[in-house]
Protein backbone atom coordinates (compact mmCIF):
# COMPACT_ATOMS: atom_id res chain seq x y z
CA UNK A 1 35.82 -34.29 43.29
CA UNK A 2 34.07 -35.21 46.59
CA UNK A 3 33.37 -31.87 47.28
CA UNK A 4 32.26 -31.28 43.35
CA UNK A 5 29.40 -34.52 44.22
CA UNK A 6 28.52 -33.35 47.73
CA UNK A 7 27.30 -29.85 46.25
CA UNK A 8 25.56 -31.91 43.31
CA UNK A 9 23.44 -34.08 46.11
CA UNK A 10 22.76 -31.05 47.57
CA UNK A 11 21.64 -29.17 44.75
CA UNK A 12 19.46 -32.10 43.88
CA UNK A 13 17.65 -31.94 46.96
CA UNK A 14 17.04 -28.33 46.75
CA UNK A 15 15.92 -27.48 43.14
CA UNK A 16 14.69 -30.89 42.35
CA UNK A 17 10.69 -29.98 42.74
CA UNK A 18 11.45 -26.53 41.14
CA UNK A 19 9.08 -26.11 38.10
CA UNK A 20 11.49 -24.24 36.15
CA UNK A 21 14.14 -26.15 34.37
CA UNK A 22 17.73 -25.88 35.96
CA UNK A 23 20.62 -27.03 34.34
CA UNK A 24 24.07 -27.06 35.04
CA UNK A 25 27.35 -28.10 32.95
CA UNK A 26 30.92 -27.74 32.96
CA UNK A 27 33.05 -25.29 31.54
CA UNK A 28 32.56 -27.13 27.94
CA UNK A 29 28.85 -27.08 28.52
CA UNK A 30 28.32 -30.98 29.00
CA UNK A 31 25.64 -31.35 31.51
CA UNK A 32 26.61 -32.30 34.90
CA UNK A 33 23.06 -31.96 36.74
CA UNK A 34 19.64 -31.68 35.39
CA UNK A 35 16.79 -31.36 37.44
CA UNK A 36 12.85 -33.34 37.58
CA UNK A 37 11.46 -30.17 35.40
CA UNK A 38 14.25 -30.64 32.83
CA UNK A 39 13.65 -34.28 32.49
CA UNK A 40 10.32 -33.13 31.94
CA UNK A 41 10.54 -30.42 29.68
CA UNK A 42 13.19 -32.30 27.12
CA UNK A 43 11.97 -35.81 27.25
CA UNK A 44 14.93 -37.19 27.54
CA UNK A 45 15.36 -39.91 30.26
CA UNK A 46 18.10 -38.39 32.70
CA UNK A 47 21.17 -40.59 31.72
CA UNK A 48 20.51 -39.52 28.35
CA UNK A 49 22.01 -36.28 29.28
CA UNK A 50 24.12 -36.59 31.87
CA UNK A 51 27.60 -35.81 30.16
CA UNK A 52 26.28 -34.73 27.02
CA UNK A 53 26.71 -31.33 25.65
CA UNK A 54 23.70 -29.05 26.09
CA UNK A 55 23.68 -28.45 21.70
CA UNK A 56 21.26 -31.62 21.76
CA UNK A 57 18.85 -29.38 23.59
CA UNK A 58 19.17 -26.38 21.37
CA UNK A 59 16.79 -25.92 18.39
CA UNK A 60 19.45 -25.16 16.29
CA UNK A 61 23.09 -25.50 16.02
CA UNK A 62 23.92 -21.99 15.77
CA UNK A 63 21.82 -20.41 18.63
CA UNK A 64 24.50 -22.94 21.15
CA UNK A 65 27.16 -21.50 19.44
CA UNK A 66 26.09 -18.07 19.89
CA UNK A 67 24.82 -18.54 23.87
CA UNK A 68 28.07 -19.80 23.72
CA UNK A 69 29.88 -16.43 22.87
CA UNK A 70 27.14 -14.29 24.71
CA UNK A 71 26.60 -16.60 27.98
CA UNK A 72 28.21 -19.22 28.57
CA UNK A 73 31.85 -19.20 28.63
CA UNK A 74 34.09 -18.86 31.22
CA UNK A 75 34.65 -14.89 31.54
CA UNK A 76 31.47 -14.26 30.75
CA UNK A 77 29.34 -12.18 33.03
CA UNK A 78 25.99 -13.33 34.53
CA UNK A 79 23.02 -12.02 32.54
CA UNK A 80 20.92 -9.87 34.04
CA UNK A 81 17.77 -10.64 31.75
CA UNK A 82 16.06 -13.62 30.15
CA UNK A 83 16.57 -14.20 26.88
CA UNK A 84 13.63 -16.34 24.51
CA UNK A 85 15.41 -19.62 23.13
CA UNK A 86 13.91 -22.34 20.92
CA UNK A 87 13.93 -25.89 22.36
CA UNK A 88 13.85 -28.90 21.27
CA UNK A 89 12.46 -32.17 22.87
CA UNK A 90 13.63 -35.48 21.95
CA UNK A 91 10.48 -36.24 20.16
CA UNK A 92 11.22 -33.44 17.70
CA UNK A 93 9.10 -31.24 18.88
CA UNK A 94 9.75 -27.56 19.65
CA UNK A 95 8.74 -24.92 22.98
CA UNK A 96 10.31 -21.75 23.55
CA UNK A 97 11.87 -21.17 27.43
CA UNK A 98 12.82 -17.85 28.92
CA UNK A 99 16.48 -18.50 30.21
CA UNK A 100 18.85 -16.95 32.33
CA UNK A 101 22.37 -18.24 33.17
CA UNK A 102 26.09 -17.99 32.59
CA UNK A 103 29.36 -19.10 34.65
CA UNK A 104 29.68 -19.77 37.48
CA UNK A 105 33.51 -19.94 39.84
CA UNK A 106 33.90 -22.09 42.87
CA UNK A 107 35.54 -20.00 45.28
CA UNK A 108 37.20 -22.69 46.74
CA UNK A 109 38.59 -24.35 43.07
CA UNK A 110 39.35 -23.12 40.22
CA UNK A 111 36.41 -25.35 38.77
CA UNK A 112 34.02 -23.36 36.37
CA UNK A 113 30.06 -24.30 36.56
CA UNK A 114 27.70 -23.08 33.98
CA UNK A 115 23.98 -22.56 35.14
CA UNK A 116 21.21 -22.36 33.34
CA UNK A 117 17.08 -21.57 34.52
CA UNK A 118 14.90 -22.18 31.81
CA UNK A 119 11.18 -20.79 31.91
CA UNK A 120 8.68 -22.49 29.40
CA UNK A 121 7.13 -19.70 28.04
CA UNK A 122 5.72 -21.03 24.76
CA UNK A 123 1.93 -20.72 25.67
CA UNK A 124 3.24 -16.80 26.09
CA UNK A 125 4.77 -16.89 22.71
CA UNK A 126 2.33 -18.37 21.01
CA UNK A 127 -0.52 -16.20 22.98
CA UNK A 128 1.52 -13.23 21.58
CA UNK A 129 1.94 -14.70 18.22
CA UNK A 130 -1.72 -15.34 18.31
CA UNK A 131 -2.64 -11.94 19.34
CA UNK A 132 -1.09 -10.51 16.36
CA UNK A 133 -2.55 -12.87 14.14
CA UNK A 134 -6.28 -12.19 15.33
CA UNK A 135 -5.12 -8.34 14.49
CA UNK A 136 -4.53 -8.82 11.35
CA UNK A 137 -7.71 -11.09 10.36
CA UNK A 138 -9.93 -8.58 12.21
CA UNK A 139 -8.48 -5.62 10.54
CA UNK A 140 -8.33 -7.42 7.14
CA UNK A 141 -10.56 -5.35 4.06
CA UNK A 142 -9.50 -8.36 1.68
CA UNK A 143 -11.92 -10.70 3.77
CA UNK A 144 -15.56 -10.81 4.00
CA UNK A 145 -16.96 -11.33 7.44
CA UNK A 146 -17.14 -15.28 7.01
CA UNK A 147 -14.03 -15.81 5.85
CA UNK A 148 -12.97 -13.61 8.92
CA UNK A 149 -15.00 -15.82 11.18
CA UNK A 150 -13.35 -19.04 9.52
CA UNK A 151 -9.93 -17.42 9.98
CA UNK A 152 -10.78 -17.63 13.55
CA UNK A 153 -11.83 -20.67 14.20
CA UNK A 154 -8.64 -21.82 12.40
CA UNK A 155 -6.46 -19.74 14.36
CA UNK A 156 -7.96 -20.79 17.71
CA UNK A 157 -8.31 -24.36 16.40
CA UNK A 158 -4.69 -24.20 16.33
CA UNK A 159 -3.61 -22.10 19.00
CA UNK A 160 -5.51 -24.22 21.39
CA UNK A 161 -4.52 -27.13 20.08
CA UNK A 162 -8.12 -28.32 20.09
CA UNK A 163 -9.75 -29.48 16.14
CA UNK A 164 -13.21 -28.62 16.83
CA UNK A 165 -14.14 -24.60 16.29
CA UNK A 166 -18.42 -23.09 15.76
CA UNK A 167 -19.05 -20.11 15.75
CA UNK A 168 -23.14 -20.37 16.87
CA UNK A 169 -26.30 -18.70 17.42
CA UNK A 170 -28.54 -19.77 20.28
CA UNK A 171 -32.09 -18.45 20.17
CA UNK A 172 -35.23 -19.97 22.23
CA UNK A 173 -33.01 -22.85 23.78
CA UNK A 174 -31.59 -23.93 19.78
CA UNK A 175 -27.79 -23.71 19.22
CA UNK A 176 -27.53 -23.37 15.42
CA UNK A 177 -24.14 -23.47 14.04
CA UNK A 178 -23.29 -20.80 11.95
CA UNK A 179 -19.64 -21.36 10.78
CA UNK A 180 -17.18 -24.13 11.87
CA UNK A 181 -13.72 -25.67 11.52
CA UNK A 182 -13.99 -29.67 12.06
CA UNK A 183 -11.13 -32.15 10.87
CA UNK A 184 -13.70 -34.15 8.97
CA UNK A 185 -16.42 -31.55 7.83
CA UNK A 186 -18.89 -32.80 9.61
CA UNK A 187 -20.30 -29.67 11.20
CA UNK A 188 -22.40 -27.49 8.24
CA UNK A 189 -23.70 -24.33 9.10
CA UNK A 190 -27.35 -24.26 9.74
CA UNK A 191 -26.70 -27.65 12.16
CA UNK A 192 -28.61 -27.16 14.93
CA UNK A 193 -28.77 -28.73 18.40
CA UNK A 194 -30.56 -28.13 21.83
CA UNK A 195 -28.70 -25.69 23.74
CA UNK A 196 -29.27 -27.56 27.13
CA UNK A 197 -27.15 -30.79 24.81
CA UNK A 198 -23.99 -28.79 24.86
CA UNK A 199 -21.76 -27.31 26.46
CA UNK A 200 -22.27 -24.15 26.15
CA UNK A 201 -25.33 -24.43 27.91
CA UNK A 202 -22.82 -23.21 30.58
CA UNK A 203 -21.42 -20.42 28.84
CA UNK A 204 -24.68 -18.94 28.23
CA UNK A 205 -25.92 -19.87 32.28
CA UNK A 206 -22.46 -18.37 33.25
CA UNK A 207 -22.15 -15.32 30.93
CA UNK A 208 -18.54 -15.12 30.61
CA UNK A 209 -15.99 -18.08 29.58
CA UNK A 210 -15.50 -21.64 30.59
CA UNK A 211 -13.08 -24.10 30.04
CA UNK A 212 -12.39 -27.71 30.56
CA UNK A 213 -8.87 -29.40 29.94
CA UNK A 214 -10.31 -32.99 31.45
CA UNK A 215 -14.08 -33.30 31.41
CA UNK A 216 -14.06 -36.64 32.92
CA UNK A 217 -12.70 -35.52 35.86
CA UNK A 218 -14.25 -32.25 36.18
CA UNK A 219 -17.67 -31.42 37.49
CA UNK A 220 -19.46 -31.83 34.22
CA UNK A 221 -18.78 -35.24 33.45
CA UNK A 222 -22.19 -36.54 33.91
CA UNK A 223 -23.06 -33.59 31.01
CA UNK A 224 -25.23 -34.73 28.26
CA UNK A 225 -22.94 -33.37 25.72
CA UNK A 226 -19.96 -35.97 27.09
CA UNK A 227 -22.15 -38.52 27.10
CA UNK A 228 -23.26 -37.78 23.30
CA UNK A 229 -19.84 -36.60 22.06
CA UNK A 230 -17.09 -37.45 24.27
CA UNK A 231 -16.08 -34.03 23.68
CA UNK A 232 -13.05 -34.05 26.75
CA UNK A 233 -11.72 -30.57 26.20
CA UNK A 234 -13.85 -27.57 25.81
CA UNK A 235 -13.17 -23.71 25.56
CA UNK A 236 -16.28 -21.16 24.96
CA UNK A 237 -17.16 -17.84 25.37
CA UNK A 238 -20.39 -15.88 24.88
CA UNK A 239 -20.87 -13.57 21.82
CA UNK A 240 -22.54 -10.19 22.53
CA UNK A 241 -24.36 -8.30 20.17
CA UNK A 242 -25.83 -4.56 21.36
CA UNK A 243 -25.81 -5.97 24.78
CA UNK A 244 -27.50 -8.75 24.13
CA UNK A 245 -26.33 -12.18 24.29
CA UNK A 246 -26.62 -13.74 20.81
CA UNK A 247 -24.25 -17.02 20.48
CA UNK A 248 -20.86 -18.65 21.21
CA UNK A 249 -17.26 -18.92 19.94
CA UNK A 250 -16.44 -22.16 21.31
CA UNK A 251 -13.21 -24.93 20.90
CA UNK A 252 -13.42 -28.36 21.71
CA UNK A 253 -11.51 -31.84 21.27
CA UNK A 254 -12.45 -35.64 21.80
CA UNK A 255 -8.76 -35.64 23.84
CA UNK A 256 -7.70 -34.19 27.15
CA UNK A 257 -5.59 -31.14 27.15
CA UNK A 258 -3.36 -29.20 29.45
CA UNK A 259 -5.10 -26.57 31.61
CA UNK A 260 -6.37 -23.38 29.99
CA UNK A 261 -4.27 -20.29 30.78
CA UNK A 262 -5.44 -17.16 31.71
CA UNK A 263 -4.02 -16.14 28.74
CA UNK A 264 -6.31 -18.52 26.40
CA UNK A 265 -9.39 -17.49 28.54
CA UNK A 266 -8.54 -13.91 27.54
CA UNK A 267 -7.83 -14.80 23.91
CA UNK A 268 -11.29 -16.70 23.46
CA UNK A 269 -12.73 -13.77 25.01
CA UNK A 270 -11.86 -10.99 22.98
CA UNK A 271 -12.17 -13.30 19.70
CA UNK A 272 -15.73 -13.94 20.98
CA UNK A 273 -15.94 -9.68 21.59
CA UNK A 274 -14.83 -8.86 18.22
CA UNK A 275 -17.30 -11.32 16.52
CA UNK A 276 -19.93 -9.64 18.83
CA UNK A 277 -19.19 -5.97 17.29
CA UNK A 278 -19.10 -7.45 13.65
CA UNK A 279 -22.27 -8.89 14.10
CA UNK A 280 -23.30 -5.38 15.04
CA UNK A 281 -22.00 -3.62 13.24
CA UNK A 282 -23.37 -6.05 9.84
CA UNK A 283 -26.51 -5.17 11.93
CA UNK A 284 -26.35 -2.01 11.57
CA UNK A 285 -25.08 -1.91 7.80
CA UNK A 286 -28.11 -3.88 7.12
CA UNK A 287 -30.21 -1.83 8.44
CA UNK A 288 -28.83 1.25 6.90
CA UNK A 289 -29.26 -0.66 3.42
CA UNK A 290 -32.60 -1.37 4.25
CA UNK A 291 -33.44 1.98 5.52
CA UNK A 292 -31.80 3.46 1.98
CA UNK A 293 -34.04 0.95 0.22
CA UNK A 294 -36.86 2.12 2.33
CA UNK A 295 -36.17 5.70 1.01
CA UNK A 296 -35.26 4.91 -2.53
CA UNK A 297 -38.64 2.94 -2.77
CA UNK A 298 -40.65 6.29 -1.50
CA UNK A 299 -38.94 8.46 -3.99
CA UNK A 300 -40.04 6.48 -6.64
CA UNK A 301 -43.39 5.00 -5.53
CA UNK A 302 -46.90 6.78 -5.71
CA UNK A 303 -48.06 6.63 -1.87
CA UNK A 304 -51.85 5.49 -2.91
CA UNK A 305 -52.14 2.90 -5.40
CA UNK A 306 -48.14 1.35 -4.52
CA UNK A 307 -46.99 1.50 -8.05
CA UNK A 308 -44.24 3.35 -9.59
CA UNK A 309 -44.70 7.22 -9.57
CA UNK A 310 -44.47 9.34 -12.73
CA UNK A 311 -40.89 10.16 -12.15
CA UNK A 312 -39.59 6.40 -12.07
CA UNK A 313 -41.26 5.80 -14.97
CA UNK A 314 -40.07 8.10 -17.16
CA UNK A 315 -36.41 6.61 -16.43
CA UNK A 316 -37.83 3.20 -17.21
CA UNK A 317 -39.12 4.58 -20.27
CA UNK A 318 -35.39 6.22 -21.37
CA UNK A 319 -33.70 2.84 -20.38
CA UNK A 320 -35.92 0.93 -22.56
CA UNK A 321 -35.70 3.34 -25.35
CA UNK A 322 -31.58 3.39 -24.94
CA UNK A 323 -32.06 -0.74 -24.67
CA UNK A 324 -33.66 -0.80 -28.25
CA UNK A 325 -31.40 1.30 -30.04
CA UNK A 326 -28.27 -0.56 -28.93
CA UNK A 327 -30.00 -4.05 -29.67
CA UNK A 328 -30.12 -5.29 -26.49
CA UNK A 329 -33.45 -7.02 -27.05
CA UNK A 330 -35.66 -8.88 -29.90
CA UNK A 331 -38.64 -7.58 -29.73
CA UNK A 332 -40.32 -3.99 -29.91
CA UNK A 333 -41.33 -1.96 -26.67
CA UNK A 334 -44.51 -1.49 -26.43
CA UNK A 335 -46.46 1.45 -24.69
CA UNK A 336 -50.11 1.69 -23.12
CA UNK A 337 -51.90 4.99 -21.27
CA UNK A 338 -54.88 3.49 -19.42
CA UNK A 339 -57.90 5.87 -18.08
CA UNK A 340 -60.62 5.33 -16.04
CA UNK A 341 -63.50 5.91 -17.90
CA UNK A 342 -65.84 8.35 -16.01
CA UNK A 343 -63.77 8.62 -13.13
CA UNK A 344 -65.03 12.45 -11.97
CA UNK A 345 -68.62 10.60 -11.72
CA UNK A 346 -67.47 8.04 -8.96
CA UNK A 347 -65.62 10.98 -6.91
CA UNK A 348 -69.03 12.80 -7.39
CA UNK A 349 -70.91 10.29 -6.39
CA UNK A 350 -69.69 7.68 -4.13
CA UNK A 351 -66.86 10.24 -2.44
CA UNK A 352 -62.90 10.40 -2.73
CA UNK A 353 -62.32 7.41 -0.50
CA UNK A 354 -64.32 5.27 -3.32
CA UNK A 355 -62.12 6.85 -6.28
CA UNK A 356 -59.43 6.06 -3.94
CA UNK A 357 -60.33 2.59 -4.06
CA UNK A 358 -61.10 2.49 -7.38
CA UNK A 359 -57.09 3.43 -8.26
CA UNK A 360 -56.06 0.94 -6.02
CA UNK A 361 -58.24 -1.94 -7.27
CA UNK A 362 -55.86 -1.17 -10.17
CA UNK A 363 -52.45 -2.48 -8.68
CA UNK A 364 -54.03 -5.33 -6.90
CA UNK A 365 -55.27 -6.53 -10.64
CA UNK A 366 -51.75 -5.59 -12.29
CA UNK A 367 -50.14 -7.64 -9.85
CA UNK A 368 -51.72 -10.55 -10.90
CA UNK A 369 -51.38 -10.51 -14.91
CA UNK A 370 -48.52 -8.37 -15.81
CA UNK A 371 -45.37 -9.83 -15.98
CA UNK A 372 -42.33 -8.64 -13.44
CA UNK A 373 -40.45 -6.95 -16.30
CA UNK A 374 -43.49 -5.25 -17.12
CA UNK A 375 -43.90 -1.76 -15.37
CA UNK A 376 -47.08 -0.03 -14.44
CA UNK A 377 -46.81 3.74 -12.93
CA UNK A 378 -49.47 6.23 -12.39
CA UNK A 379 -48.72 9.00 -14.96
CA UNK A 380 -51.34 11.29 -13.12
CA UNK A 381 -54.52 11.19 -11.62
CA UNK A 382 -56.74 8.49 -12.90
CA UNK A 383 -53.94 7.70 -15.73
CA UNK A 384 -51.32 4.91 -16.32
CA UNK A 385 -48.52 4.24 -17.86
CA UNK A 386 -48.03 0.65 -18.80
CA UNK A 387 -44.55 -0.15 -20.21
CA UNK A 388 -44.25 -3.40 -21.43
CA UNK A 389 -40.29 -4.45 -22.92
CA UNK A 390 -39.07 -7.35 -25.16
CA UNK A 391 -42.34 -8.59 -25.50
CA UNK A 392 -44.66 -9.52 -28.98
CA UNK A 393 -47.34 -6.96 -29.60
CA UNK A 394 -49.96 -9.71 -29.36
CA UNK A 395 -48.72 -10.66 -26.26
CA UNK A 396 -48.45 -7.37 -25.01
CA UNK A 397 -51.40 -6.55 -26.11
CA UNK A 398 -53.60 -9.71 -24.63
CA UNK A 399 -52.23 -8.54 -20.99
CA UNK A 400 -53.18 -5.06 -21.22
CA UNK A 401 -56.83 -5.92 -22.71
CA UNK A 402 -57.19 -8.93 -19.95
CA UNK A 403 -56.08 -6.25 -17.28
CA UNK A 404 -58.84 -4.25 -18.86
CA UNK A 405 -61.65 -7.08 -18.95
CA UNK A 406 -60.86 -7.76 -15.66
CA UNK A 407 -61.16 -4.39 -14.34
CA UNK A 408 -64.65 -3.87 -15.61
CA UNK A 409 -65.94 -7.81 -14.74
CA UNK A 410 -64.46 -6.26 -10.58
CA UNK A 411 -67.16 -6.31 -8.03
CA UNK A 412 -65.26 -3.42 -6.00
CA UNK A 413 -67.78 -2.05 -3.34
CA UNK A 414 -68.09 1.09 -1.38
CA UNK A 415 -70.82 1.81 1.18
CA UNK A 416 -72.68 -0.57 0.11
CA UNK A 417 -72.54 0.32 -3.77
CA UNK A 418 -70.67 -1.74 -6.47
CA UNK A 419 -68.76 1.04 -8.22
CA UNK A 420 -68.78 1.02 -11.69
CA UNK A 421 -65.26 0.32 -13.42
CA UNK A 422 -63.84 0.70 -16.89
CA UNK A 423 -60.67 1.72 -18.79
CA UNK A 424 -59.45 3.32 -21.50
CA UNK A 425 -56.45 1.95 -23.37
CA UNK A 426 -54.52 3.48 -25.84
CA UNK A 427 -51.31 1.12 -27.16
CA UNK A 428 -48.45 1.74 -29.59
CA UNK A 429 -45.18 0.04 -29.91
CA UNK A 430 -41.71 0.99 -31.01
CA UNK A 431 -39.58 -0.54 -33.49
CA UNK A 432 -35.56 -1.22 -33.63
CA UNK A 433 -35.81 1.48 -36.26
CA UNK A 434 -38.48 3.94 -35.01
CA UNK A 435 -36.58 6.60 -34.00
CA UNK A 436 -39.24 8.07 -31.35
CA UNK A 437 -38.40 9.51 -28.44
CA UNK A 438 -40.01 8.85 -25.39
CA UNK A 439 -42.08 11.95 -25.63
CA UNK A 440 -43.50 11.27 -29.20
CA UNK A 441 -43.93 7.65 -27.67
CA UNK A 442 -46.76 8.75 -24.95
CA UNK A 443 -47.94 11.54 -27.35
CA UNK A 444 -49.20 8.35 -29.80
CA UNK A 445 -50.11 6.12 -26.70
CA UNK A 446 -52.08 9.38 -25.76
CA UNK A 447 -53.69 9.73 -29.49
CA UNK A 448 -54.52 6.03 -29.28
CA UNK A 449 -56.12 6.58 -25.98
CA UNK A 450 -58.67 9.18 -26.58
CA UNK A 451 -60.13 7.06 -29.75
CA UNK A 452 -60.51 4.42 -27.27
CA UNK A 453 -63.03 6.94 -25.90
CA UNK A 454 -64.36 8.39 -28.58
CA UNK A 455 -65.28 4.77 -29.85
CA UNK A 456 -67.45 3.96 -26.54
CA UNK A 457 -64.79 3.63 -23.64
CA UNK A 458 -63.82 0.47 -21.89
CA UNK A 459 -62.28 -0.74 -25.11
CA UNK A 460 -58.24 -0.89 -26.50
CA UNK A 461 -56.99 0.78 -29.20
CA UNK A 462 -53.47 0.78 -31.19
CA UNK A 463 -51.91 3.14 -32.91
């Protein structure tokens, strides 16, 4: 027994400032010698332990009793690898530890030891688990990209241990949140701040991550954002879009933490890389849909005058038709061809450029007094379509006839010269039971039209 207690002092003198845990026990695993780490680690002061069996320190009943059958028992043989157990404290609280061990035989006795080295390795568990978790939110299709980004800050929010998760955009010295996680709600997106206020006026100065377990003791106490917010813990990293920087993904708590890990600089890193190619690539999606846009507006717009082209109207025209017959609106469609009266003379006279003018005098006026579900097109040279849906035919009619009062009351100049302007209208309408198609439709609005001329131009007439 002397001998037993000499070999105890001494192991206490050499593994006591060991970081790892070190255990050892008897042959019935009750706990003979527990190093500074251990008491530590478990929580438990040390005469807690001493004599007890080592199942208090399991996380579960049944993972003792099967270390037991694997490791330690007496003819088992030392393993050669660590194996990832679940601890628990005596607060109730959980970490996982890396641990090698099994018996041990005093060649001098007959006395059995059983030693155990336990690594904490839960920041590397929970890194791993984390890892896997960001892969699956980044590679989600069932999530939008703000939901994503909200996933994120959750999952580093709780990884980290810290409550406070943005997700920003810093442009001429502003840090504007754009999404956050914050126990009480208090950060909305749109928030905005002066970038030289927080702290990731040092992730941006930097360009790469920073981190701060302790503020108050680090070198960035006397930081405007500590005074402001007591924020004491802080992770960031910069977001980069095309190569550009464009904002932060940042973590941050009122209370002191442990020190970062390389592992959670990494981590805040590549979430802050991935939300750098999404914003990217929504960049670039964007831009395709605007280019499309772009290109569907040219197919369908007449390059001079900016209003619809021939083509687009006629598919107008068939939709409103198809909306009438199914009795998807109250009131008739209604139909107007307008013509510049006299048109040839003003090309003759005052040059192309002028007629040009003229057309485009045309739009600026429509603009004004038709309404937006009202479509004008030009049908062809110095000819418009006007079709006008769900509307009254006095209504209708009192647009198209102040469109044509105001054209001819235009002072429109060219060279000098006021160019004289007047239209033609020709109007019809059809009925929930007019069965017209759309080519008997302009043929009336056409009709219509030329008596407008023959009865002195610059007038409206229905048909």
């Amino acid at each position: 027994m002397q001998r037993f207690e000499m070999i105890q002092t001494l192991l206490g003198q050499m593994l006591g400032q060991i970081d790892d845990i070190i255990l050892l026990a008897d042959d019935q695993r009750h706990i003979t010698y527990l190093n500074d780490s251990a008491v530590k680690a478990f929580g438990y002061p040390r005469e807690a332990l001493i004599g007890k069996q080592t199942r208090m320190l399991y996380a579960s009943s049944d993972e003792f009793e099967r270390q037991g059958q694997r490791r330690f028992r007496v003819d088992a043989q030392p393993a050669k690898e660590g194996r990832f157990i679940r601890y628990r404290r005596q607060d109730g609280t959980y970490f996982y530890g890396e641990t090698l061990g099994g018996p041990i035989k005093d060649p001098t006795s007959d006395n059995i030891f059983m030693f155990g080295l336990i690594r904490d390795v839960s920041r590397r568990v929970t890194a791993e688990h984390t890892l896997h978790s960001l892969h699956a939110i980044t590679s989600s299709r069932e999530l939008n990209f703000n939901e994503r980004i909200d996933e994120l800050l959750k999952l580093g929010c709780a990884h980290f241990g810290l409550p406070i998760g943005i997700f920003s955009r810093i442009q001429d010295g502003e840090y504007v949140v754009q999404r956050a996680c914050h126990p009480e709600d208090l950060l909305e997106p749109g928030l905005s701040f002066s970038l030289s206020d927080t702290y990731c006026d040092h992730v941006y100065r930097a360009d790469c991550v920073q981190a701060f377990h302790h503020v108050a003791s680090s070198e960035i106490r006397n930081h405007p954002c500590y005074a402001n917010f007591n924020l004491e813990a802080y992770i960031g990293a910069p977001v980069i879009v095309d190569g550009e920087r464009y904002g932060t993904f940042t973590f941050s708590s009122p209370d002191p933490v442990p020190p970062f890990t390389a592992q959670d600089i990494e981590l805040v890193r590549l979430i802050a890389l991935w939300a750098g190619h999404e914003v990217a690539r929504a960049n670039d999606i964007n831009a395709l849909k605007e280019a499309h846009q772009a290109l569907e507006k040219i197919a369908i717009t007449d390059p001079l005058t900016g209003l619809y082209n021939r083509r687009h109207a006629q598919q107008v025209l068939d939709d409103s038709i198809a909306a009438l017959a199914t009795a998807e609106v109250d009131h008739p469609l209604c139909v107007a061809l307008l013509d510049f009266d006299h048109f040839k003379k003003i090309n003759d006279n005052h040059g192309h450029d002028a007629g040009d003018l003229a057309l485009q005098h045309l739009s600026v006026l429509a603009e004004e007094i038709l309404l937006p579900g009202d479509t004008l097109a030009r049908w062809g040279g110095e000819e418009f379509l006007a079709i006008l849906p769900d509307s009254l035919l006095s209504d209708s009619a009192t647009r198209i006839n102040l469109l044509r009062q105001r054209m001819k009351d235009s002072v429109v100049e060219y060279a000098g010269q006021r160019l004289p302007l007047s239209l033609s209208i020709g109007m019809t309408c059809l009925e929930p039971d007019d069965s017209a198609t759309r080519e008997q439709l302009i043929a009336r609005a056409d009709e219509a039209m030329y008596a407008a001329k023959e009865e002195g131009r610059n007038c409206l007439r229905m048909l």
